[in-house]
N, C-alpha and C. Protein backbone atom coordinates (compact mmCIF):
# COMPACT_ATOMS: atom_id res chain seq x y z
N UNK A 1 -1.19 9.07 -17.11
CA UNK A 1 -0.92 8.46 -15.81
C UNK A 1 -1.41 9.43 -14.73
N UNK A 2 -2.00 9.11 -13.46
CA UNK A 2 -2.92 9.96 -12.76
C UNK A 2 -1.37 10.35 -12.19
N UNK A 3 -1.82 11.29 -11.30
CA UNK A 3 -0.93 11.65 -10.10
C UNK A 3 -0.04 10.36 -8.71
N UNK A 4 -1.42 9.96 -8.43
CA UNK A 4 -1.12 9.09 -7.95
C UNK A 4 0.03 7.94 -8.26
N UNK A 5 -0.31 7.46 -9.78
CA UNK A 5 0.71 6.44 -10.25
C UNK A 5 1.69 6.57 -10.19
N UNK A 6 2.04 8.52 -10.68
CA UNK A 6 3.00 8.50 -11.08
C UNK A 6 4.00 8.83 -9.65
N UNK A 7 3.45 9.22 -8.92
CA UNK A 7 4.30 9.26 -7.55
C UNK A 7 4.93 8.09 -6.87
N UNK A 8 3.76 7.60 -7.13
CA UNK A 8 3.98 5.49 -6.82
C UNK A 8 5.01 4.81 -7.68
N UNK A 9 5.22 5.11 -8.88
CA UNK A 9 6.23 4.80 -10.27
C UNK A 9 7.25 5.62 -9.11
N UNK A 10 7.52 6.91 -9.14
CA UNK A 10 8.78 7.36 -8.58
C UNK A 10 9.33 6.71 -7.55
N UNK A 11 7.84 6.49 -6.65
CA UNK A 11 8.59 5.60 -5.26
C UNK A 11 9.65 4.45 -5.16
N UNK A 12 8.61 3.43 -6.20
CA UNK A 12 9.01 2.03 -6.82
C UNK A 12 10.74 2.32 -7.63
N UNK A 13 10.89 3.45 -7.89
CA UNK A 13 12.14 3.35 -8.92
C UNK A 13 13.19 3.86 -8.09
N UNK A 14 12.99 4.91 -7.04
CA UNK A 14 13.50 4.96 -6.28
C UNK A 14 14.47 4.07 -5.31
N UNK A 15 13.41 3.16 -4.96
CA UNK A 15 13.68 1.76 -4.38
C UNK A 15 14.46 1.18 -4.91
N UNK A 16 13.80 0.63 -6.56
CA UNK A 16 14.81 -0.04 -7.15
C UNK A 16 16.04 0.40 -7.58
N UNK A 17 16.47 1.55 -7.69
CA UNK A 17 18.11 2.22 -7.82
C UNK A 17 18.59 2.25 -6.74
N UNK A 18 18.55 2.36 -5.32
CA UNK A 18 19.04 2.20 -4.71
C UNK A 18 19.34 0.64 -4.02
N UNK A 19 18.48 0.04 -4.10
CA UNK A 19 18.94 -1.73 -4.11
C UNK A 19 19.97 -2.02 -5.22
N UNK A 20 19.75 -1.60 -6.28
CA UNK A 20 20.66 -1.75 -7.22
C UNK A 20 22.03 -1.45 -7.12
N UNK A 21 22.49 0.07 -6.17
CA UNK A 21 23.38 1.04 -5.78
C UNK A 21 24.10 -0.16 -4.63
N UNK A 22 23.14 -0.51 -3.91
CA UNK A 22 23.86 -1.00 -2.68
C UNK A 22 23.93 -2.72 -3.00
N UNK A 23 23.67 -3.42 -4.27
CA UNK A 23 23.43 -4.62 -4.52
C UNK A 23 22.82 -5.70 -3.36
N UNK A 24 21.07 -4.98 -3.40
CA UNK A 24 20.09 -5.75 -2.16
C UNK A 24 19.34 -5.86 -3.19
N UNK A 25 18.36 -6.90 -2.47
CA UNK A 25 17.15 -7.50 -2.79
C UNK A 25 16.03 -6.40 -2.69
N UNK A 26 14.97 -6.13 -3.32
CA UNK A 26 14.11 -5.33 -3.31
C UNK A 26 13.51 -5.57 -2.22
N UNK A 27 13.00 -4.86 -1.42
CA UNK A 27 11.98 -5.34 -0.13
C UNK A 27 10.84 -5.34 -0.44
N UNK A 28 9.93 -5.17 0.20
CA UNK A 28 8.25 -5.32 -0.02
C UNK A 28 7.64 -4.42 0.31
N UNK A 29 7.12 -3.58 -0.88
CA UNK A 29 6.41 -2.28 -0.24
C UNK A 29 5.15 -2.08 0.45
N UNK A 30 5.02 -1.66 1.31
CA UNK A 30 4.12 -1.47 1.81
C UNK A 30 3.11 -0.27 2.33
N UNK A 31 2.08 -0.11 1.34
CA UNK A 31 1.86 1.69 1.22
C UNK A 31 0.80 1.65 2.40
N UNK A 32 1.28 2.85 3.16
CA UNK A 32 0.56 3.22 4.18
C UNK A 32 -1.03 4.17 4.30
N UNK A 33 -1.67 3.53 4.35
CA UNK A 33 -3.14 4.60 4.19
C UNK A 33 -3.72 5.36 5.47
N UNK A 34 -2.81 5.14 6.23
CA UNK A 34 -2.75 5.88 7.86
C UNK A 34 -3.53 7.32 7.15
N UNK A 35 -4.92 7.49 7.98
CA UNK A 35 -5.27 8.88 7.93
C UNK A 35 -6.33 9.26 6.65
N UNK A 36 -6.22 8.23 6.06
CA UNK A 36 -6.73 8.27 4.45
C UNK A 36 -7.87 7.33 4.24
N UNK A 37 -8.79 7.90 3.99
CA UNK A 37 -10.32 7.30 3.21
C UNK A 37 -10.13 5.91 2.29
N UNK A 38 -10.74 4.88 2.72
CA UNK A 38 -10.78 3.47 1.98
C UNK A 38 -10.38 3.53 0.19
N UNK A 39 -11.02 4.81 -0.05
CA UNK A 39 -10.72 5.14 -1.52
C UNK A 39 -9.32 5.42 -2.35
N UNK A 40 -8.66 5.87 -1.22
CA UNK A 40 -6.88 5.71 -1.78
C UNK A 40 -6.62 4.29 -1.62
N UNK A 41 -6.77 3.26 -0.54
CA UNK A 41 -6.65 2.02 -0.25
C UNK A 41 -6.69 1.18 -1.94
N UNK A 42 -8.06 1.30 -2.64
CA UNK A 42 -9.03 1.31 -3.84
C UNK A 42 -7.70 1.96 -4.60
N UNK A 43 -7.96 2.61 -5.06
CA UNK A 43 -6.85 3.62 -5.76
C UNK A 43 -5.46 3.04 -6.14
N UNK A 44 -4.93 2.29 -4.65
CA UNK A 44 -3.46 1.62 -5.11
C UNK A 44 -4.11 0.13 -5.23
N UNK A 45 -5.19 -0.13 -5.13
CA UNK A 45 -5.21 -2.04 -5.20
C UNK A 45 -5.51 -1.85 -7.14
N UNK A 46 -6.13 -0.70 -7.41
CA UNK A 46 -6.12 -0.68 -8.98
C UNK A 46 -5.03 0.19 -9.13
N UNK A 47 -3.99 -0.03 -8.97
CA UNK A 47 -2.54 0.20 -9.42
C UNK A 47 -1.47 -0.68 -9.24
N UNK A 48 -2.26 -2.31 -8.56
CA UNK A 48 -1.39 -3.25 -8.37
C UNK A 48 -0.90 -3.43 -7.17
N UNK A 49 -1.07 -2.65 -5.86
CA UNK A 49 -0.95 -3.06 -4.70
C UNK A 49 -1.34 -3.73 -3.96
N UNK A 50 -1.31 -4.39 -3.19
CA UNK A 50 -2.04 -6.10 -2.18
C UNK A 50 -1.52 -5.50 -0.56
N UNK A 51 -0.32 -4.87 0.07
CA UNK A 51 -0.21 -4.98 1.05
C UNK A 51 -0.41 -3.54 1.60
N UNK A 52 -1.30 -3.13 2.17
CA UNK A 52 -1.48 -2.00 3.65
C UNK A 52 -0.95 -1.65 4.52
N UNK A 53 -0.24 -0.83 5.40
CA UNK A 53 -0.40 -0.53 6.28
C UNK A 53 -0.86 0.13 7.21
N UNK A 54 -1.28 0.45 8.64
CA UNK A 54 -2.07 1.14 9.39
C UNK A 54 -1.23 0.69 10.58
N UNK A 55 -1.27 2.22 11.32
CA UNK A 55 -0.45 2.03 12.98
C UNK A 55 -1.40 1.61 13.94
N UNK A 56 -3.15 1.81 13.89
CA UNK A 56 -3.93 1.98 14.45
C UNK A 56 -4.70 0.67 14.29
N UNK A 57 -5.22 -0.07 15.50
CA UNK A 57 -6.18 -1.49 15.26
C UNK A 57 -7.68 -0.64 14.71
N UNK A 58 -8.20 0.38 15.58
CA UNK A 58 -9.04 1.09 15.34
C UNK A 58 -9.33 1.85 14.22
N UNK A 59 -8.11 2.25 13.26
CA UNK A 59 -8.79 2.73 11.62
C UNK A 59 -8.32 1.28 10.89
N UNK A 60 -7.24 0.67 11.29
CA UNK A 60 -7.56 -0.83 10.25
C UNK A 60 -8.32 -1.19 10.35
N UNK A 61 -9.22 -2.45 11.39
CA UNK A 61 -10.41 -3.27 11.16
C UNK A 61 -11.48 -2.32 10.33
N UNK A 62 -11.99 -1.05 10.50
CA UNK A 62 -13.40 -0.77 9.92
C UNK A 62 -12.61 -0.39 8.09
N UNK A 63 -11.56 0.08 8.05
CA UNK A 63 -10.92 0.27 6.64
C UNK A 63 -10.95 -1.14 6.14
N UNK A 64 -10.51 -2.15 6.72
CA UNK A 64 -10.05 -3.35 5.82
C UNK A 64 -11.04 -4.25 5.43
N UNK A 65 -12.34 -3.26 6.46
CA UNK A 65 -13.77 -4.67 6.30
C UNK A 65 -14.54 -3.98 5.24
N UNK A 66 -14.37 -2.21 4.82
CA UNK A 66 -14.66 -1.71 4.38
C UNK A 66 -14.28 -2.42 2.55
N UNK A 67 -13.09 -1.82 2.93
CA UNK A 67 -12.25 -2.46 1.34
C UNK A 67 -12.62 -3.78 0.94
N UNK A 68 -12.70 -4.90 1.98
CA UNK A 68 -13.39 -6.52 1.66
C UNK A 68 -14.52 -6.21 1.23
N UNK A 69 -15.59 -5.31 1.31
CA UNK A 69 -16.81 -5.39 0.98
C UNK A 69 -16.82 -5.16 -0.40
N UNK A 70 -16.14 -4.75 -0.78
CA UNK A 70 -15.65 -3.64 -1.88
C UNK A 70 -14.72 -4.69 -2.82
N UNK A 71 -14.23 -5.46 -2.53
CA UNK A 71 -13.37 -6.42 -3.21
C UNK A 71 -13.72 -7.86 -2.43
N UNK A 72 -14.65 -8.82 -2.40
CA UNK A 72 -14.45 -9.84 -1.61
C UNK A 72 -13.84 -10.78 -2.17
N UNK A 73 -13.01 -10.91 -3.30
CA UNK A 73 -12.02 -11.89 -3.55
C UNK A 73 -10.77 -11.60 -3.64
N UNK A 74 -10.67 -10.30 -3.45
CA UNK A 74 -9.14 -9.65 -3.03
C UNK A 74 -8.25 -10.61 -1.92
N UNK A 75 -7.09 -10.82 -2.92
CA UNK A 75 -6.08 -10.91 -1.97
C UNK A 75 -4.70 -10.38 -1.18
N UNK A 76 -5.28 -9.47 -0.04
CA UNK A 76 -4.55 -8.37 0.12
C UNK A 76 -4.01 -8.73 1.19
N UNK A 77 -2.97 -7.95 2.01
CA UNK A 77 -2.36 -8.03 3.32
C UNK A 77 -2.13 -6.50 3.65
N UNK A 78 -2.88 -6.70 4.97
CA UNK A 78 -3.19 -5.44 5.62
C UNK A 78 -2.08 -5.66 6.62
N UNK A 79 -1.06 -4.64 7.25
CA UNK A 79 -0.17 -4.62 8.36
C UNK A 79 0.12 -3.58 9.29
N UNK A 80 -0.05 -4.46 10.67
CA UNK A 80 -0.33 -3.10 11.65
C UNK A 80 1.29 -2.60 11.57
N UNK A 81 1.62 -1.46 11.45
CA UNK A 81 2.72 -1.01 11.79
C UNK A 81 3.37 0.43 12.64
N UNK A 82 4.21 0.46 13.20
CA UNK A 82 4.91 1.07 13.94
C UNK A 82 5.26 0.35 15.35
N UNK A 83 4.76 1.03 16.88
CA UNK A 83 5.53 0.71 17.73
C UNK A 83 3.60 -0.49 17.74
């Protein structure tokens, strides 16, 4: 298991013991590539991820048109987030 996965496995289990702890619904993760090269983006969509986030309109659009080129039948969800 690369590094990556396995940090992503910790995240995910994380999550799920504590939903479990507090008896909630799992939420929807959403891994942030703020700052990070299209290639981690790549990296979690071949580890089973679909949804993005980015705080910035300016590194999402050229990242997400990037990654479409790169996957054009991907079905992903990119999300601007913060303020």
């Amino acid at each position: 298991m690369t590094d990556l996965a396995s940090r992503l496995q910790a995240v995910r289990s994380s999550i799920a013991a504590e939903c479990r702890r507090l008896q909630r619904v799992e939420p929807k993760l959403i891994v942030v590539t703020k700052n990070h090269p299209v290639q981690l983006a790549n990296a979690l969509y071949e580890l089973g991820e679909r949804d993005y986030g980015e705080n910035r309109v300016q590194e999402a659009l050229p990242k997400s048109r990037e990654f479409e080129d790169l996957h054009p039948a991907a079905e992903v969800n990119w999300h601007l987030i913060g303020q």
